[in-house]
Protein backbone atom coordinates (compact mmCIF):
# COMPACT_ATOMS: atom_id res chain seq x y z
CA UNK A 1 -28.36 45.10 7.78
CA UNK A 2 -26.41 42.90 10.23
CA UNK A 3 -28.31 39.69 9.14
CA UNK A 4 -26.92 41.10 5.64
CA UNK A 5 -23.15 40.96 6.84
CA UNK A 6 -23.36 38.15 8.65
CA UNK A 7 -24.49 35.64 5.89
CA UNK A 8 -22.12 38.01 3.27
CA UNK A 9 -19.38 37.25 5.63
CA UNK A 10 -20.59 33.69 6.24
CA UNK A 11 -20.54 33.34 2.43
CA UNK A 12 -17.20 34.73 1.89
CA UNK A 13 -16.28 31.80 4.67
CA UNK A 14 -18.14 29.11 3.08
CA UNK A 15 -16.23 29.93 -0.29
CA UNK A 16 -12.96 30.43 1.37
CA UNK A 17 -13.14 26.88 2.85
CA UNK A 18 -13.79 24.93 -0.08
CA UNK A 19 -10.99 27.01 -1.97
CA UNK A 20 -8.87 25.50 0.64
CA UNK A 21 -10.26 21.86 0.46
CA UNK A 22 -9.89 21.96 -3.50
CA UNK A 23 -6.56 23.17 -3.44
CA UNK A 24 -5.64 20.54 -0.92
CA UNK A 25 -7.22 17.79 -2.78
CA UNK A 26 -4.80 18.83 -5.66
CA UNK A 27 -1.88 18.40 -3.33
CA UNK A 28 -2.82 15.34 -2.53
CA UNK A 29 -3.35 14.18 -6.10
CA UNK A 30 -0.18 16.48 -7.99
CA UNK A 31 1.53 18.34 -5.37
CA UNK A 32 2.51 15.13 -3.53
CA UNK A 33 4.22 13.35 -6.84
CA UNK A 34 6.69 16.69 -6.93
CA UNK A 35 8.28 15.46 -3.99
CA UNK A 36 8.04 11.60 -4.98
CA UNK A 37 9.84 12.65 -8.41
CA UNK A 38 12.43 14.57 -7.18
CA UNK A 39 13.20 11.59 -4.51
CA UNK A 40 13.22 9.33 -7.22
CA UNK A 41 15.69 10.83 -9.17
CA UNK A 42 17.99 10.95 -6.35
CA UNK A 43 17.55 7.28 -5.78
CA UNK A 44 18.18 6.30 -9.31
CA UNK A 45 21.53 8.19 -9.04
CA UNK A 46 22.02 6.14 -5.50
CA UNK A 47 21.12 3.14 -7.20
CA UNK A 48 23.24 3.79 -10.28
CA UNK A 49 26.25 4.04 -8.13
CA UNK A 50 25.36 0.80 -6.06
CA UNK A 51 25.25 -1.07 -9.07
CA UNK A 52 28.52 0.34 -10.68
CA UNK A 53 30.12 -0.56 -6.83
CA UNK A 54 29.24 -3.96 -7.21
CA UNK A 55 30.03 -4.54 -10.86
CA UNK A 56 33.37 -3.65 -10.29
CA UNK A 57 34.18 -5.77 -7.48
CA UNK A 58 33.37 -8.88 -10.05
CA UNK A 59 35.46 -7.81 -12.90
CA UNK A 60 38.52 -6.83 -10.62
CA UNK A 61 41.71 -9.28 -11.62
CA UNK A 62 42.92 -11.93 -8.94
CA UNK A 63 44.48 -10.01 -5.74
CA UNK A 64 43.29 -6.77 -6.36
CA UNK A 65 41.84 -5.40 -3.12
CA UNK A 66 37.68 -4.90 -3.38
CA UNK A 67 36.44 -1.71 -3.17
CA UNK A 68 33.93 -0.84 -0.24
CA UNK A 69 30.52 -1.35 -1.80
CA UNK A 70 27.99 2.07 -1.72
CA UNK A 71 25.32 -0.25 0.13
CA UNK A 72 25.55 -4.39 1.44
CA UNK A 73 23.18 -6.83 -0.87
CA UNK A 74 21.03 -7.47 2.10
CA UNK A 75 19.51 -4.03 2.64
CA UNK A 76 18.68 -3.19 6.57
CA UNK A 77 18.41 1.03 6.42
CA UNK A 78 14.92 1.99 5.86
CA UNK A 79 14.60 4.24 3.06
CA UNK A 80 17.41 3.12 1.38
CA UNK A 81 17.08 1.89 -2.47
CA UNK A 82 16.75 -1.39 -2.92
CA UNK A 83 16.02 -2.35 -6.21
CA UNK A 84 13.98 -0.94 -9.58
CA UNK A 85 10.99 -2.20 -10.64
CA UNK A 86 9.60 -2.15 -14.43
CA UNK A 87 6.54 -3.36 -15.83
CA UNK A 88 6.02 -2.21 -19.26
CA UNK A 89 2.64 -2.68 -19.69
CA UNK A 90 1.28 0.12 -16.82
CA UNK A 91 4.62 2.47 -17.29
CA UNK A 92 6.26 2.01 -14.18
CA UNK A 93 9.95 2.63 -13.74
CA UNK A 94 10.38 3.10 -9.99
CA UNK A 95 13.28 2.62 -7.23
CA UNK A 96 12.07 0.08 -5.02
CA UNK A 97 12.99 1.50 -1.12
CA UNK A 98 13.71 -0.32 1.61
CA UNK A 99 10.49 0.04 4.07
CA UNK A 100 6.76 0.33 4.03
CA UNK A 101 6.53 2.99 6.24
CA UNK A 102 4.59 6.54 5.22
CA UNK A 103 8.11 7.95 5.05
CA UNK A 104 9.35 5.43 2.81
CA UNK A 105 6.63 5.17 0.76
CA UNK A 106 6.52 8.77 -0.09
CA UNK A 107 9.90 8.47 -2.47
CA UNK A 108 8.17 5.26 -4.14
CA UNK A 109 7.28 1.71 -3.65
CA UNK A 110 8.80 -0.02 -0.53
CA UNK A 111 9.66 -3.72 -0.01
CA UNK A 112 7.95 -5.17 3.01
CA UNK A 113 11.11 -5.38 5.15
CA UNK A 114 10.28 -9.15 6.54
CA UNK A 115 9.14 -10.45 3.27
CA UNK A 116 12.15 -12.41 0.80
CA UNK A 117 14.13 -9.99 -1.56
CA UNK A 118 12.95 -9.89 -5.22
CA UNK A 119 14.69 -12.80 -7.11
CA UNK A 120 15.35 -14.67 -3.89
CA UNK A 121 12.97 -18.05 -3.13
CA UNK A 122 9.86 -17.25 -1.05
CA UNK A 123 7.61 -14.01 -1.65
CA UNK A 124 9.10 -10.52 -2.29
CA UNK A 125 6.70 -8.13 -1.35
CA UNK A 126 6.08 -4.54 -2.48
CA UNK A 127 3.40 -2.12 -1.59
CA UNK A 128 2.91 1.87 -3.40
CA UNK A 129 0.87 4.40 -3.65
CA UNK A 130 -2.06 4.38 -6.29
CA UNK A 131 -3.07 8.16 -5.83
CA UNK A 132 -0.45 10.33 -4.45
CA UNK A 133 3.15 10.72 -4.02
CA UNK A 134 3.37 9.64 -7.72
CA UNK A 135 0.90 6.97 -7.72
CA UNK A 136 3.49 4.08 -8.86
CA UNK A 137 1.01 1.30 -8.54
CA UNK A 138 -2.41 3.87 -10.01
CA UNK A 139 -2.67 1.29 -13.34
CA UNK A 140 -1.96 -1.58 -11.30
CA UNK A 141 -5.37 -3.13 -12.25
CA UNK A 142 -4.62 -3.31 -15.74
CA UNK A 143 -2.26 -6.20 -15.07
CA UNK A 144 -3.30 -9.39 -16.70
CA UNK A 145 -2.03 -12.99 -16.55
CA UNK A 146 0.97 -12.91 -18.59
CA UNK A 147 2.54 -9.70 -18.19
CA UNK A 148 6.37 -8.99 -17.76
CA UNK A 149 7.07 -7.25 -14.17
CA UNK A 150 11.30 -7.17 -14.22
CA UNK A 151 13.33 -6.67 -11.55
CA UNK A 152 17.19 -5.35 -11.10
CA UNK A 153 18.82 -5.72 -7.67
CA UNK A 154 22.51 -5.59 -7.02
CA UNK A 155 22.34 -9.58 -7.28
CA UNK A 156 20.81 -9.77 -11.07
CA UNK A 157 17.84 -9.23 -12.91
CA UNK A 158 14.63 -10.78 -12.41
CA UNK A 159 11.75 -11.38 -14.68
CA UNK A 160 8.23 -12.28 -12.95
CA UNK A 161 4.83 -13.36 -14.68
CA UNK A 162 1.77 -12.23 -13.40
CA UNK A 163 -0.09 -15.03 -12.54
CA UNK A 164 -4.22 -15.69 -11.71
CA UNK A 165 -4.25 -16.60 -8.43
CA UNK A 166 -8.18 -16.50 -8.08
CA UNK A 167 -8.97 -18.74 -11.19
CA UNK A 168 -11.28 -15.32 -12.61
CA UNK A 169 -8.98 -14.96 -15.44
CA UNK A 170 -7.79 -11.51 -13.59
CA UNK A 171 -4.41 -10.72 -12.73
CA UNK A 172 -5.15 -9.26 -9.83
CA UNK A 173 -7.44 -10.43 -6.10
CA UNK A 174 -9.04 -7.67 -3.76
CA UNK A 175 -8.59 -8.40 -0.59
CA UNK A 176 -9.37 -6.82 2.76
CA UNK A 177 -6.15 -4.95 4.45
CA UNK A 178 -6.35 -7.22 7.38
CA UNK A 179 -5.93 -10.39 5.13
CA UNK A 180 -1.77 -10.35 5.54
CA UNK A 181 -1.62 -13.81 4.19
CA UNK A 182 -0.98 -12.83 0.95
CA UNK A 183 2.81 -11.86 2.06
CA UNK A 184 3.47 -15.55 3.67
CA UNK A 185 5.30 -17.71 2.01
CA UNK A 186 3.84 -20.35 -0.57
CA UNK A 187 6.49 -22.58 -1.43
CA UNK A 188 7.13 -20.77 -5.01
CA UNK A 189 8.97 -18.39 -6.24
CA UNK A 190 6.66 -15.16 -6.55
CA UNK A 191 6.80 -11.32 -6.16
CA UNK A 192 3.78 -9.84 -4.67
CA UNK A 193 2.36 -6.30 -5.37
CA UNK A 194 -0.04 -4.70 -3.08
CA UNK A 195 -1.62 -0.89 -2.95
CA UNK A 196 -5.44 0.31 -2.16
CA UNK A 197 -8.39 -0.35 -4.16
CA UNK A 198 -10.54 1.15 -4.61
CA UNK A 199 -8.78 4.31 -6.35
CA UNK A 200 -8.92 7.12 -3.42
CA UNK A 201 -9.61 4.93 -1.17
CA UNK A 202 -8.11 2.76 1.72
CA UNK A 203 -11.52 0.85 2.19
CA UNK A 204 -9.61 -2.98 0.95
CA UNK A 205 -6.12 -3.59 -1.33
CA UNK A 206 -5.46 -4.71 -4.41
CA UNK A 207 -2.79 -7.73 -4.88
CA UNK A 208 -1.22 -8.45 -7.99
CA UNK A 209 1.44 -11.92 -8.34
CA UNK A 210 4.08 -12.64 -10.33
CA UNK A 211 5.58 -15.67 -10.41
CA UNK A 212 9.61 -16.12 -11.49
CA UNK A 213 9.78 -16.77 -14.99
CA UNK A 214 10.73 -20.02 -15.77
CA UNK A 215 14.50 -19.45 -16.92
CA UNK A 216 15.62 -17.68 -13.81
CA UNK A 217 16.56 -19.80 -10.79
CA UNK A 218 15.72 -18.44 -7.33
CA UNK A 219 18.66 -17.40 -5.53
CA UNK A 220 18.34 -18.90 -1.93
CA UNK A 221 16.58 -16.90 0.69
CA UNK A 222 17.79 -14.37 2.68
CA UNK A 223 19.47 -15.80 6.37
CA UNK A 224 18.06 -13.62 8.40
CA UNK A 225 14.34 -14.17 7.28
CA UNK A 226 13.60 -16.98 9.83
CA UNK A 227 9.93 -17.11 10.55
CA UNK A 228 8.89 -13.34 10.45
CA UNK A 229 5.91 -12.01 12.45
CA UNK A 230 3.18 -10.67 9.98
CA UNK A 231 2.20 -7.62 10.16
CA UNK A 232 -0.99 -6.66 11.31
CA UNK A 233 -2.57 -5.26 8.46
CA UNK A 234 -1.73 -4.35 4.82
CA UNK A 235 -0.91 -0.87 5.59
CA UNK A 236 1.92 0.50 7.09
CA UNK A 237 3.83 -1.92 8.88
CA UNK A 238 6.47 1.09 10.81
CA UNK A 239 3.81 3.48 10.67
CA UNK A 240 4.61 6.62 12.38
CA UNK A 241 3.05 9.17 14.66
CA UNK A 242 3.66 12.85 13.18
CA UNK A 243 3.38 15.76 15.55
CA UNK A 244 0.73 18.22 15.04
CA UNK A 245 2.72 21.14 16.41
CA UNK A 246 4.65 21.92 12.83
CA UNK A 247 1.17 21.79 11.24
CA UNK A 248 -0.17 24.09 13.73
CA UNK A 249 2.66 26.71 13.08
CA UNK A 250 2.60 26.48 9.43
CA UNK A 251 -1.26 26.81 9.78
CA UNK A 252 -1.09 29.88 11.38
CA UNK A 253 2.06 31.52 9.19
CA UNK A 254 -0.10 30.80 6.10
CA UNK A 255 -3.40 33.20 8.26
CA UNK A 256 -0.73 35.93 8.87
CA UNK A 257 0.21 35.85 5.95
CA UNK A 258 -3.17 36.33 4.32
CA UNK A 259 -4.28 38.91 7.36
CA UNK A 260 -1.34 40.88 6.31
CA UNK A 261 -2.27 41.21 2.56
CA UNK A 262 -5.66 41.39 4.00
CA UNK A 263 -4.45 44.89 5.96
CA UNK A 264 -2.61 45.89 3.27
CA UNK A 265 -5.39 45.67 0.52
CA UNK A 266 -7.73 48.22 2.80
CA UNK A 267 -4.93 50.81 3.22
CA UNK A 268 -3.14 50.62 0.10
CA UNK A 269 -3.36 49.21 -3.81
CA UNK A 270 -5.49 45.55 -3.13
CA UNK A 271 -4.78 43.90 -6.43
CA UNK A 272 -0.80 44.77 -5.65
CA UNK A 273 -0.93 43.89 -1.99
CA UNK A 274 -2.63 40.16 -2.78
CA UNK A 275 -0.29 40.19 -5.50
CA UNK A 276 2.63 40.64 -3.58
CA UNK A 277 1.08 37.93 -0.44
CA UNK A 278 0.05 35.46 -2.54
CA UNK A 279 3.36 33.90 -3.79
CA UNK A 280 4.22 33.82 -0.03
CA UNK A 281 0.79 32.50 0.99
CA UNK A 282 0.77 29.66 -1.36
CA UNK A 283 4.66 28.63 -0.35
CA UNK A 284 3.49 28.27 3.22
CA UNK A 285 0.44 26.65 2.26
CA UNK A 286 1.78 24.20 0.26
CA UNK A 287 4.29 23.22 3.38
CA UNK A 288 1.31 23.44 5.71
CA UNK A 289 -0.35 20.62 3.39
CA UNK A 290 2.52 18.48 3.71
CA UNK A 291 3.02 18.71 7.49
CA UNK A 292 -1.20 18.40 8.05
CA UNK A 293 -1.32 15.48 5.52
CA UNK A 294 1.22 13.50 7.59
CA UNK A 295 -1.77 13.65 10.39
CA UNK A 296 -3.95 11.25 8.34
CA UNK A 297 -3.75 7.93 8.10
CA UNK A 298 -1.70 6.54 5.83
CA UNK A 299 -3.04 4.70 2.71
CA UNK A 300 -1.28 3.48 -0.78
């Protein structure tokens, strides 16, 4: 009999678990691009506005005074949108942010903060995600030599080609994360695109180039890019060090909560008492996922 409630309650453990890991693999891979999306639409508005700014400060008549601009062209405030990116072959339409760290890269791509500004000479870099927080980048493979990536800044609109680097007839290279040279410099005029590869997983990157269509000219480079230090790897170059005590808290609301309904269920209706708990189990859960997912390491 108590080998008999120790494996039912074992059992009831075992199931309980993966529950968990399933529904937290679904964060990861929907749950994650609510918050993306709803940054995003905010930063479109942001970016709207710093356009607008700047517009009107070149259409104003000789001696009127210049209106204060929402943002400066040079961006320096990580987080801060930066440009929009569009290639119409994979569907993305994305604010580019200022910053590669796991913050940043949680409202959409970022620009690698030491690397030339799209549209400028040098390289521009941008890295996203390719599985969560709206997987921007997710078709990124599907890029072949040829295709259109544009790009709008506050200083004009840029049109890039991808371009075969390898020779393979691919538009794309898979490199290892610790191979950074793909963000130097190469003389040219090219916007580079980096995120993970394999899909769910961090194991190398995928790098896709574009070079500046041939009717644009390159607007000179930024003054205070200088001689930059590369970062270590292709991951996070500001990565960040979350603390574990909000996911602790969180983690132990969302047991109370479920010990409650739990208590409840033996001494009163069960299908009403989970009823009732499980709207306010899943709310903390799904805020428990956030805080324990900033605890891994980061990936694209």
């Amino acid at each position: 009999m108590r080998l008999a409630k120790f494996l039912g309650a074992l059992g009831r453990i075992c199931i309980s678990t993966g529950v968990l890991i399933l529904l937290f693999v679904a964060y990861q891979l929907w749950g994650t691009g609510i918050q993306t999306a709803q940054a995003q639409d905010d930063l479109k508005q942001d970016f709207t506005t710093i356009l607008d700014n700047t517009a009107s400060t070149t259409t104003l008549p000789p001696g009127a005074p210049s209106p204060t601009p929402a943002r400066p062209i040079e961006p320096t405030v990580p987080g801060d949108p930066m440009a929009l990116i569009v290639i119409p072959k994979i569907g993305v339409d994305n604010i580019v942010v200022e910053g590669v760290s796991l913050s940043n890269l949680k409202k959409g791509p970022g620009h690698y903060p030491d690397s030339s500004l799209p549209g400028q000479k040098g390289n521009a870099a941008i890295a996203g995600h390719r599985t969560t927080y709206g997987a921007p980048f997710n078709r990124l493979d599907e890029l072949t030599p040829g295709d259109e990536i544009l790009v709008t800044t506050v200083q004009g609109r840029f049109r890039y080609i991808v371009s075969d680097e390898d020779g393979d007839g691919n538009g794309n290279q898979i490199v290892l994360p610790s191979q950074v040279e793909v963000l130097q410099d190469f003389g040219d005029n090219r916007l580079t695109l980096t995120a993970c590869h394999p899909k769910y997983s961090a194991r190398q990157r995928i790098v896709v180039v574009g070079k500046l269509a041939p009717e644009a000219t390159a607007l000179p480079p930024r003054p205070d890019l200088g001689s930059p230090t590369p970062p270590a790897n292709l991951d996070s170059i500001d990565g960040e060090k979350a603390s574990a005590l909000p996911a602790v808290l969180l983690g132990l609301l969302v047991l109370d909560i479920w010990l409650v309904a739990w208590i409840l269920a033996r001494h009163w209706r069960p299908g009403l008492a989970y009823g009732i708990g499980l709207p306010f189990f899943l709310v903390a859960l799904f805020f428990f996922f956030e805080q324990f997912s900033r605890l891994l390491p980061s990936n694209f």
